[in-house]
Structure formats: C-alpha cells, structure tokens
Protein backbone atom coordinates (compact mmCIF):
# COMPACT_ATOMS: atom_id res chain seq x y z
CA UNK A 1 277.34 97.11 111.48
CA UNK A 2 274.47 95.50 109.38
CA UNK A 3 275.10 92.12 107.89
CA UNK A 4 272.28 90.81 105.88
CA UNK A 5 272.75 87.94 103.12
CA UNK A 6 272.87 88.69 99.61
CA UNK A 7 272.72 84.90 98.03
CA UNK A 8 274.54 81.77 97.82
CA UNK A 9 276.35 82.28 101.09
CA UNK A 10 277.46 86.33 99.87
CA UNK A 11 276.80 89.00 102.35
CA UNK A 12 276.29 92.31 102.38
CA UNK A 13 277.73 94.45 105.36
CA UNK A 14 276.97 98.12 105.86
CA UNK A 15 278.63 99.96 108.69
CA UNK A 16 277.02 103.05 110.87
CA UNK A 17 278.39 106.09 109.62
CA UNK A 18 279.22 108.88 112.15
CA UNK A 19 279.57 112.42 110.46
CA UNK A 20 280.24 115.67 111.90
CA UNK A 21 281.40 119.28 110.70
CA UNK A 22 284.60 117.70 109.61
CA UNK A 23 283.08 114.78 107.72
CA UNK A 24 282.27 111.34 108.50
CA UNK A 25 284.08 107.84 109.48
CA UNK A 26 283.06 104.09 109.43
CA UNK A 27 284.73 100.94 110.88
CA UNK A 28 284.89 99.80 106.74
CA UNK A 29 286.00 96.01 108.49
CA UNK A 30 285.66 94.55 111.48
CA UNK A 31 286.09 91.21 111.91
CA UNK A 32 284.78 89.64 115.49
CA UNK A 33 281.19 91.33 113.69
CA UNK A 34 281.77 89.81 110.72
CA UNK A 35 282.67 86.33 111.57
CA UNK A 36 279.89 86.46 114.69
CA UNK A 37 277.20 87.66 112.19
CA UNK A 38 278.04 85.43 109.05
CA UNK A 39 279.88 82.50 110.28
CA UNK A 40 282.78 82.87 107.99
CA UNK A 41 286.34 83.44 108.78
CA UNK A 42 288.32 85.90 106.50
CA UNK A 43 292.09 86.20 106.56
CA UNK A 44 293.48 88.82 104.74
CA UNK A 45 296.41 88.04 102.75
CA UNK A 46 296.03 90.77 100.20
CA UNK A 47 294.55 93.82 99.57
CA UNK A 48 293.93 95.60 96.08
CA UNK A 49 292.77 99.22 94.76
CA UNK A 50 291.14 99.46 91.14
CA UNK A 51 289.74 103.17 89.67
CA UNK A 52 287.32 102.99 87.06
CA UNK A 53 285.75 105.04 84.88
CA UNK A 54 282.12 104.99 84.02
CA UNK A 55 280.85 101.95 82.33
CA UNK A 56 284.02 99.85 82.88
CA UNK A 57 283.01 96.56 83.47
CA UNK A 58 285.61 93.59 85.44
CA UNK A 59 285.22 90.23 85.84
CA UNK A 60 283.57 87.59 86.34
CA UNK A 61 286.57 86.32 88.03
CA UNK A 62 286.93 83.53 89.85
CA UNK A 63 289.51 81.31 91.77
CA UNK A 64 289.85 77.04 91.98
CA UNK A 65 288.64 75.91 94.97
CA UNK A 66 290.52 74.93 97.51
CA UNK A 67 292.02 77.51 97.66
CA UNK A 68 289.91 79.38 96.15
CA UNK A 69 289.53 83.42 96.76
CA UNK A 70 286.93 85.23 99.23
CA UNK A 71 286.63 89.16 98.52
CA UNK A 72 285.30 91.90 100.61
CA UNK A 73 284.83 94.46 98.21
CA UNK A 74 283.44 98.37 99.05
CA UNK A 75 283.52 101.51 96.91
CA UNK A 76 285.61 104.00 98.82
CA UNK A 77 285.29 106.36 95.71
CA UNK A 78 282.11 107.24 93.24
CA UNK A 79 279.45 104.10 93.02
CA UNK A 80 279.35 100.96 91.70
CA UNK A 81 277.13 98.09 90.79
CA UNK A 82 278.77 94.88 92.38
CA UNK A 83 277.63 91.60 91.45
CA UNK A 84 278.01 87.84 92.29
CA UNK A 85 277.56 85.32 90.15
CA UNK A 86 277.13 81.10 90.74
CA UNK A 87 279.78 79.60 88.78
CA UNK A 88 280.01 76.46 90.78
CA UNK A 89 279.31 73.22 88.87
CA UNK A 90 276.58 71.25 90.37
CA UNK A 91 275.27 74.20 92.54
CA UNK A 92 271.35 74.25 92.75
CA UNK A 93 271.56 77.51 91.91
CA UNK A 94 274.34 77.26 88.97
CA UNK A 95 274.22 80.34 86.52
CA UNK A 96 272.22 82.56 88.62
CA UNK A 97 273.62 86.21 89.81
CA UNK A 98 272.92 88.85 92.82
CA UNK A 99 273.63 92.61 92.30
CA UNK A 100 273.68 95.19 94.87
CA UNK A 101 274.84 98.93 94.35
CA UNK A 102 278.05 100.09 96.76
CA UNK A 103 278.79 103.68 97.35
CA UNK A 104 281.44 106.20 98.51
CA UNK A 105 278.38 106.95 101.17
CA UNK A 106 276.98 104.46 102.80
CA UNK A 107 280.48 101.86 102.54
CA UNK A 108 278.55 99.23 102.55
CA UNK A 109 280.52 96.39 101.39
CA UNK A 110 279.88 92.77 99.39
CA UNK A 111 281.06 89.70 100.72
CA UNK A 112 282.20 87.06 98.08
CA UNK A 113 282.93 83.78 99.51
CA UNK A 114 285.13 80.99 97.75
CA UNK A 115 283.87 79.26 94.77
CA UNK A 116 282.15 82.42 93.63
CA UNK A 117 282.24 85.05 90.43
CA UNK A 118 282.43 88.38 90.98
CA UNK A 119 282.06 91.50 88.77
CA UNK A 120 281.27 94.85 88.23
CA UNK A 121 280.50 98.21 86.67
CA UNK A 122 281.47 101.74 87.76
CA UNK A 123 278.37 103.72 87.71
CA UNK A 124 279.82 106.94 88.49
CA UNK A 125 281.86 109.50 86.83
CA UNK A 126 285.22 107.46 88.31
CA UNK A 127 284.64 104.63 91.14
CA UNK A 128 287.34 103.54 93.23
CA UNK A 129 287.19 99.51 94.53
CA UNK A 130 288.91 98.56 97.34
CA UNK A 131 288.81 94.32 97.75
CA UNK A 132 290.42 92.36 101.04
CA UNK A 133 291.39 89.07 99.53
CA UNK A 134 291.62 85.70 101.11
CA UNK A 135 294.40 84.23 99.32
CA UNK A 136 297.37 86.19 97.21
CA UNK A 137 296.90 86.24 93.47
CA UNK A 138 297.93 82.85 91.67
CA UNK A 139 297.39 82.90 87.78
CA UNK A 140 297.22 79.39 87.66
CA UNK A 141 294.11 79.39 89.65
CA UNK A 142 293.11 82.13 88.81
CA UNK A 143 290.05 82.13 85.80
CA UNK A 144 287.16 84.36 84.25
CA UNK A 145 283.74 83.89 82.23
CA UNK A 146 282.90 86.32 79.77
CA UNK A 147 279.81 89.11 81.48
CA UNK A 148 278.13 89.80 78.61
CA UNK A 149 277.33 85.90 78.32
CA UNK A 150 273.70 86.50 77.28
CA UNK A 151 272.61 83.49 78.98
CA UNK A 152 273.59 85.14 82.36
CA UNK A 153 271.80 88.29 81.65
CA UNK A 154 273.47 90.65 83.99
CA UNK A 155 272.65 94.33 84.69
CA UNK A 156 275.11 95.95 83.03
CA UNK A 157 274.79 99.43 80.93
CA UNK A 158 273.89 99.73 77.08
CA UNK A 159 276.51 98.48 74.70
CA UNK A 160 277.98 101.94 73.82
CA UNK A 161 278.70 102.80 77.42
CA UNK A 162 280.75 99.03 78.12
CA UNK A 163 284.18 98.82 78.38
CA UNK A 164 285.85 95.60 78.96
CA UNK A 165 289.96 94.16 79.08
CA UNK A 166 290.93 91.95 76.34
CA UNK A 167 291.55 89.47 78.80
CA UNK A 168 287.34 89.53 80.19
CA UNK A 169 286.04 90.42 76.62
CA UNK A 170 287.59 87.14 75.54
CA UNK A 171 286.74 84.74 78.32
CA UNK A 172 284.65 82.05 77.70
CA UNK A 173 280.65 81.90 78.44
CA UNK A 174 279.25 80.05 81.52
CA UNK A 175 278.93 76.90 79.44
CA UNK A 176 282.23 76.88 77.46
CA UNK A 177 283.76 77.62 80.92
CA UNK A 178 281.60 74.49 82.34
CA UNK A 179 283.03 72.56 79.10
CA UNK A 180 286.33 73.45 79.45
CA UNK A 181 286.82 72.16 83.09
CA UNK A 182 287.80 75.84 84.64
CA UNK A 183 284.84 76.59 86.98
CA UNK A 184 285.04 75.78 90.69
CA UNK A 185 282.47 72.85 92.06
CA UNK A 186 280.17 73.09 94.58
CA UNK A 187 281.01 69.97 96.53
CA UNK A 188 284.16 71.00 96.79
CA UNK A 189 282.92 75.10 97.42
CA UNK A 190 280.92 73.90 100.46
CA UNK A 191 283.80 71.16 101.91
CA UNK A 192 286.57 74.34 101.78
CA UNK A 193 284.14 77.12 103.24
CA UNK A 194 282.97 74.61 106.03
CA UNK A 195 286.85 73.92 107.11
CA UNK A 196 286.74 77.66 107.79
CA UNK A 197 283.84 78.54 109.44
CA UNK A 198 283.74 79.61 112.55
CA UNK A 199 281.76 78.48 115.88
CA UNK A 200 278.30 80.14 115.86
C-alpha cells in the first residue's frame, strides 16, 4: 500500500493490485498501514455507496468540527475526479483545493480528514463512490459551499456537461459560507485531529 500526501493533511492511498486469469483483488483498507503511514486514526461508523453519471458533480460538503467527518473515498466503479477543498477559517491555506483522479483500476483511494470539503465529478460513463465515514450523518452539522464558486476555480467539466442537486447548486460561495458562520475553523480542525492521532 502507497500512502503519499495530497495537501492540508489529505492523503492519497493506492493499494498493490494482484490480478490473475480470474481478475484482480486489492486490500481497498487496511488500517494498521494507514494509521502507521499517516498518523491518523479512522473509525468507521458509516459507510455509503453513490452512482453517478457523467458530469454529476457533489459537494463541497463539509461537517462542524468537533465532530467533524473524515472520508476515505475510492471509485469501485468507472472514474472520478475527487477533490479537497480548505474550508477552514483561519487556515494558511483557506480557499485553496487538491484534485486527484480515482479509478475502478488502480483503487486508489482519497483521504479527507476533519475540517475539510470534499467533492467531485464522475468522469466516466457511470462512476460508483464508495466513502468510509468517521462519524454517522447529522444534518445539523452537516453543511456545503456552492463548487462552481468562481473564486475557488475547481476542475470541473464545461457548463453543458454539469449536473448538480438543488441542495449543492444553491449553497452558498466560500465567502458567504465564511459570512454566514457555517465553515469549520482551523484551530479547532487541528485541536480535534491531534486528540486522534496516533503514536508515530
């Protein structure tokens, strides 16, 4: 298993892949590796499925920290563009995004720690997301910004091919969000991740 960072404390984690006549299989999660390699503890407490179809875009969605919500997200169907965005207030590197393609192929898989956006866009004809979550679902805590906020920029198709839920086409930009009170801080990001950590 290859665990490299991706930014702001998100990983990316790529398994070997052992194929044969009959096909192929990867350890998708493993977690001794995982927490040995990135330092980070991640208990599973649920675990969701989404299918896409091509230029479906979700998120950026986000949780209040603490809690908060970490996500280990792969593609087990058709390929993806995954991103992470800094939505924490006060973060040196506030507003800035990482994006990294996943496939049915390689699994590798994106690591979103707590205090962090997350999105993405089905690239293929259907993609299939599988995401281990940290924390169950809690509305309450539970917020978005808006991805086609032009002053985030990200890599997402032409207009014509987007497709977006009500709920993410209406959610507020970066700033509004910041305005509004909704976005996770850093200070508090960094206190909740550091509580978990594990011993290097």
């Amino acid at each position: 298993m290859q665990v490299e960072e991706l930014a702001f404390g998100s990983f990316t984690v790529t398994p070997v892949v052992r194929g044969d006549s009959r096909g192929h299989f990867a350890e998708a999660y493993r977690a001794d590796v995982f927490e040995r390699q990135t330092g980070h503890r991640l208990d599973v407490a649920q675990v969701n499925t989404s299918v896409s179809r091509r230029g479906v875009i979700r998120g950026i969605h986000f949780a209040l920290v603490p809690p908060g919500q970490a996500k280990y997200v792969t593609c087990s169907a058709g390929r993806l563009l995954d991103v992470v965005v800094d939505v924490r207030v006060g973060s040196p590197t506030f507003g800035q995004h990482a994006a990294v393609e996943l496939d049915a192929e390689a699994h590798t898989a994106t690591y979103i720690p707590e205090g962090l956006g997350h999105a993405f866009v089905a690239l293929s004809e259907w993609a299939t997301v599988l995401y281990l979550c940290s924390t169950p679902y809690a509305p309450d805590r539970e917020f978005g910004v808006n991805p086609l906020d032009p002053a985030l920029a990200l890599p997402f198709p032409a207009d014509d091919d987007r497709v977006l839920s009500d709920r993410d086409a209406a959610a507020p930009t970066l700033a509004e969000a910041a305005a509004q009170g909704i976005l996770p801080t850093y200070e508090a990001a960094q206190t909740f991740i550091a509580s978990l950590s594990t011993a290097l």
